[in-house]
C-alpha atoms as a PDB file:
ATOM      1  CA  UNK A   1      37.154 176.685 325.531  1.00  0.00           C
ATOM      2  CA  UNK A   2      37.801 176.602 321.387  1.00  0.00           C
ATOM      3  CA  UNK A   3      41.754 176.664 323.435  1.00  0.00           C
ATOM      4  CA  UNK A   4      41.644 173.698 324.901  1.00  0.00           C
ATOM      5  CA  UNK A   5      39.975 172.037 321.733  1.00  0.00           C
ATOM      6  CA  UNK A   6      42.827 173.027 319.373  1.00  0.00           C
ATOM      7  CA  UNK A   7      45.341 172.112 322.098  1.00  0.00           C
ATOM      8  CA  UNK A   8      44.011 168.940 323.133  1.00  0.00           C
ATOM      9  CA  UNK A   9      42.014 167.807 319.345  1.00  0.00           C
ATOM     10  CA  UNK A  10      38.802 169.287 319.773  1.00  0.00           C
ATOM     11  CA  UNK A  11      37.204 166.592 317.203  1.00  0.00           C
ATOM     12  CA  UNK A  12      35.113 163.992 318.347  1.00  0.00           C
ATOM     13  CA  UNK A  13      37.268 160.307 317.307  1.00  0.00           C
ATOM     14  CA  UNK A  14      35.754 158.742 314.126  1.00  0.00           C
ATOM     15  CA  UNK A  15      33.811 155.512 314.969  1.00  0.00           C
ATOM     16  CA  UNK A  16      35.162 152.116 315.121  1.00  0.00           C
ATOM     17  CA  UNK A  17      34.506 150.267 311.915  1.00  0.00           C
ATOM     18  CA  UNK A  18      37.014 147.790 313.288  1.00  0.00           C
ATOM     19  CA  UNK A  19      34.701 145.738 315.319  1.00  0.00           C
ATOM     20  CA  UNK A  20      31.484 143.254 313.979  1.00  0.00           C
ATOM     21  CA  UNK A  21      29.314 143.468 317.168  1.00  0.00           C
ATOM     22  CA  UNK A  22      26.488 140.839 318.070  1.00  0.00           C
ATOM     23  CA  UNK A  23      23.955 139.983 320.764  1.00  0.00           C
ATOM     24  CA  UNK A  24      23.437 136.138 321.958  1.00  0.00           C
ATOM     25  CA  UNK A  25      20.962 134.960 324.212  1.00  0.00           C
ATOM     26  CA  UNK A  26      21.949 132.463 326.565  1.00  0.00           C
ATOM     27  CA  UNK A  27      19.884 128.802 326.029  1.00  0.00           C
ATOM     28  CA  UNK A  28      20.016 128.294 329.982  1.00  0.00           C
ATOM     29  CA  UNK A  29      19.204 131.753 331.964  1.00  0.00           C
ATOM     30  CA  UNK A  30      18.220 134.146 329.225  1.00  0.00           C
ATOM     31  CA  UNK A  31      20.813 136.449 329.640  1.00  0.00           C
ATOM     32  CA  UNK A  32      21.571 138.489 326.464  1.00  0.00           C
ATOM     33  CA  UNK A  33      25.366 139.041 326.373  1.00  0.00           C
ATOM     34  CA  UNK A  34      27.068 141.289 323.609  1.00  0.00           C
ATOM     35  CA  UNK A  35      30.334 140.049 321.926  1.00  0.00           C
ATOM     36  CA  UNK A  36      32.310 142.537 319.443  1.00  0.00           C
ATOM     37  CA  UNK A  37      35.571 140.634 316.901  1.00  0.00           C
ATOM     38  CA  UNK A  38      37.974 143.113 316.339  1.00  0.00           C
ATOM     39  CA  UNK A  39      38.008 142.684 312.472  1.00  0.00           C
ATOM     40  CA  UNK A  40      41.404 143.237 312.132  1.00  0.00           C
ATOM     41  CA  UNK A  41      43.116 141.239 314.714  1.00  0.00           C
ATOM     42  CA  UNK A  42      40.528 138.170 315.356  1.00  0.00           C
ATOM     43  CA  UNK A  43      40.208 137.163 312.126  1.00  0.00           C
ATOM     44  CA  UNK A  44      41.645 133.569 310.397  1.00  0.00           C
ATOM     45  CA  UNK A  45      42.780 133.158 307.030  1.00  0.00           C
ATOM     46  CA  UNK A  46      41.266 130.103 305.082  1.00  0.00           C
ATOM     47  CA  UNK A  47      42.377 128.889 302.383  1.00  0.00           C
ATOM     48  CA  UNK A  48      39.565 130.226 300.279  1.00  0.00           C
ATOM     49  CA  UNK A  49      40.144 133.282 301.129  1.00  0.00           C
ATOM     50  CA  UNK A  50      37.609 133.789 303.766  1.00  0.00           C
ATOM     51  CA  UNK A  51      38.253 134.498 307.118  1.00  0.00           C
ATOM     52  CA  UNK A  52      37.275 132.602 310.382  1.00  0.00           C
ATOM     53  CA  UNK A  53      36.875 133.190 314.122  1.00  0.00           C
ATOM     54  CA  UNK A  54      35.760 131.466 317.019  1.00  0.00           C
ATOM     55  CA  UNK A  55      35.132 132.866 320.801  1.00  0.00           C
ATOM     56  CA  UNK A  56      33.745 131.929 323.881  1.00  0.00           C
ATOM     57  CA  UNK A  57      31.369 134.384 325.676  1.00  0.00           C
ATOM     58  CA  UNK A  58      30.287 134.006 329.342  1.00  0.00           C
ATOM     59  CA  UNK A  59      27.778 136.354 331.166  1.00  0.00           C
ATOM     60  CA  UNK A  60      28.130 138.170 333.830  1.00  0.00           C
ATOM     61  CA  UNK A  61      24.881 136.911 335.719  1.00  0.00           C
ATOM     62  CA  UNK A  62      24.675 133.921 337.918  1.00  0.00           C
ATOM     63  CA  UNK A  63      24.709 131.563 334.857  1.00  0.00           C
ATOM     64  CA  UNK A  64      27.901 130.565 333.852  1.00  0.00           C
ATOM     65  CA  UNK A  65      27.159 128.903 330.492  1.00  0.00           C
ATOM     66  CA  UNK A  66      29.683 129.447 327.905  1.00  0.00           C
ATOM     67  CA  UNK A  67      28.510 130.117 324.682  1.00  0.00           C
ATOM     68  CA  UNK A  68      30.733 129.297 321.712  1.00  0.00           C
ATOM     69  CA  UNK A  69      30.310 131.427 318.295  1.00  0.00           C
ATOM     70  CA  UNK A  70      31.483 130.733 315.036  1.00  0.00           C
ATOM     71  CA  UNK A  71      31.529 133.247 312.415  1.00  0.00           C
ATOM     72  CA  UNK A  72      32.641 132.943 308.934  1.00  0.00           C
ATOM     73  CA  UNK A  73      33.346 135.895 306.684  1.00  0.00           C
ATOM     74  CA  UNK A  74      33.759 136.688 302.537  1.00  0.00           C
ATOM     75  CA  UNK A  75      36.625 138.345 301.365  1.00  0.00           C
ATOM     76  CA  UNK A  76      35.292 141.626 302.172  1.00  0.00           C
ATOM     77  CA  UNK A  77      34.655 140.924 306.010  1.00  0.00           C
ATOM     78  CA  UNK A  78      31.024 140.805 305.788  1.00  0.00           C
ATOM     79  CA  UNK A  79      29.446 137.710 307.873  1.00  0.00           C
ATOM     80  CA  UNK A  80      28.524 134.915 305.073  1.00  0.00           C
ATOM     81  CA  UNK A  81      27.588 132.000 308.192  1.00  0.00           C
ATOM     82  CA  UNK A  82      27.300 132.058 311.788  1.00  0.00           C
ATOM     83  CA  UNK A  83      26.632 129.105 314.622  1.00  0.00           C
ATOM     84  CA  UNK A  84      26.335 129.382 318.180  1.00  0.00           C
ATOM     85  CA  UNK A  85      26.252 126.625 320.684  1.00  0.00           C
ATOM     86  CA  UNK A  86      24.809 127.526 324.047  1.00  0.00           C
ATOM     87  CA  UNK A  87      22.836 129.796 322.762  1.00  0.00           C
ATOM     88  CA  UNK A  88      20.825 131.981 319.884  1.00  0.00           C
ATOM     89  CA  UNK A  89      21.488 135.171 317.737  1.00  0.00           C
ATOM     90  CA  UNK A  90      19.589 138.025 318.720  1.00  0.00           C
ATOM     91  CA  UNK A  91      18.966 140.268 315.811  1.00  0.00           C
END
Protein backbone atom coordinates (compact mmCIF):
# COMPACT_ATOMS: atom_id res chain seq x y z
CA UNK A 1 0.00 0.00 0.00
CA UNK A 2 2.85 2.82 1.24
CA UNK A 3 3.69 1.71 -2.99
CA UNK A 4 0.99 2.98 -4.43
CA UNK A 5 1.10 6.18 -2.13
CA UNK A 6 4.63 7.19 -3.22
CA UNK A 7 3.73 6.27 -6.82
CA UNK A 8 0.54 7.88 -7.09
CA UNK A 9 1.16 11.08 -4.09
CA UNK A 10 0.08 9.45 -1.10
CA UNK A 11 -0.76 13.05 0.56
CA UNK A 12 -4.08 14.11 1.06
CA UNK A 13 -4.47 17.72 -1.42
CA UNK A 14 -4.22 20.87 0.78
CA UNK A 15 -7.66 22.61 1.09
CA UNK A 16 -9.03 25.16 -1.14
CA UNK A 17 -8.49 28.61 0.26
CA UNK A 18 -9.47 29.75 -3.21
CA UNK A 19 -13.14 29.80 -2.75
CA UNK A 20 -15.46 32.32 -0.18
CA UNK A 21 -18.44 29.91 0.33
CA UNK A 22 -22.02 31.10 1.54
CA UNK A 23 -25.51 29.80 2.26
CA UNK A 24 -28.78 31.87 1.02
CA UNK A 25 -32.16 31.11 1.78
CA UNK A 26 -34.56 31.51 -0.83
CA UNK A 27 -37.46 34.47 0.06
CA UNK A 28 -40.12 32.27 -1.93
CA UNK A 29 -39.74 28.32 -1.07
CA UNK A 30 -37.17 28.24 1.68
CA UNK A 31 -34.71 26.42 -0.01
CA UNK A 32 -31.16 27.02 1.34
CA UNK A 33 -28.78 26.93 -1.67
CA UNK A 34 -24.87 27.17 -1.23
CA UNK A 35 -22.84 29.44 -3.64
CA UNK A 36 -18.81 29.33 -3.48
CA UNK A 37 -16.65 32.66 -5.71
CA UNK A 38 -13.59 31.33 -6.76
CA UNK A 39 -11.44 34.19 -5.23
CA UNK A 40 -9.12 34.24 -7.80
CA UNK A 41 -10.99 34.17 -10.98
CA UNK A 42 -14.54 35.88 -9.98
CA UNK A 43 -13.31 38.73 -8.60
CA UNK A 44 -13.59 42.67 -10.15
CA UNK A 45 -11.16 45.26 -9.76
CA UNK A 46 -12.55 48.73 -8.54
CA UNK A 47 -11.01 51.49 -8.67
CA UNK A 48 -10.41 51.66 -4.97
CA UNK A 49 -8.83 48.85 -4.91
CA UNK A 50 -11.49 46.56 -3.76
CA UNK A 51 -12.81 43.88 -5.56
CA UNK A 52 -16.45 43.09 -6.72
CA UNK A 53 -18.62 40.17 -7.84
CA UNK A 54 -22.00 39.49 -8.68
CA UNK A 55 -23.84 35.92 -9.37
CA UNK A 56 -27.02 34.51 -9.82
CA UNK A 57 -27.93 31.32 -7.85
CA UNK A 58 -30.99 29.12 -8.65
CA UNK A 59 -32.05 25.99 -6.61
CA UNK A 60 -32.44 22.90 -7.53
CA UNK A 61 -36.05 22.38 -5.98
CA UNK A 62 -39.27 23.17 -7.66
CA UNK A 63 -38.75 26.95 -7.06
CA UNK A 64 -37.04 28.59 -9.63
CA UNK A 65 -36.33 31.99 -8.03
CA UNK A 66 -33.09 33.45 -8.88
CA UNK A 67 -31.32 34.98 -6.28
CA UNK A 68 -28.81 37.70 -7.11
CA UNK A 69 -25.67 38.30 -4.62
CA UNK A 70 -23.45 41.04 -4.40
CA UNK A 71 -20.34 40.87 -2.54
CA UNK A 72 -17.79 43.46 -2.06
CA UNK A 73 -14.30 42.76 -0.79
CA UNK A 74 -11.06 44.91 0.91
CA UNK A 75 -7.86 44.63 -0.51
CA UNK A 76 -7.13 41.54 1.25
CA UNK A 77 -10.24 39.51 -0.09
CA UNK A 78 -12.08 39.49 3.05
CA UNK A 79 -16.01 40.34 2.55
CA UNK A 80 -16.41 44.21 3.71
CA UNK A 81 -20.53 44.30 2.27
CA UNK A 82 -22.87 41.88 0.96
CA UNK A 83 -26.70 42.19 -0.60
CA UNK A 84 -28.89 39.63 -1.81
CA UNK A 85 -32.09 40.06 -3.66
CA UNK A 86 -34.40 37.08 -3.64
CA UNK A 87 -33.31 36.07 -0.72
CA UNK A 88 -31.31 36.17 2.90
CA UNK A 89 -27.76 35.23 4.23
CA UNK A 90 -27.69 32.30 6.27
CA UNK A 91 -24.91 32.47 8.74
Amino acid sequence: MNFFKSLFGGSSPAPQTNFYTLNVKCNRCGEVIEGRVNLANDLSLEEDNNYFVRKVLMGSGHCFQQIEIELKFDASKKVIEKQASGGTFVE
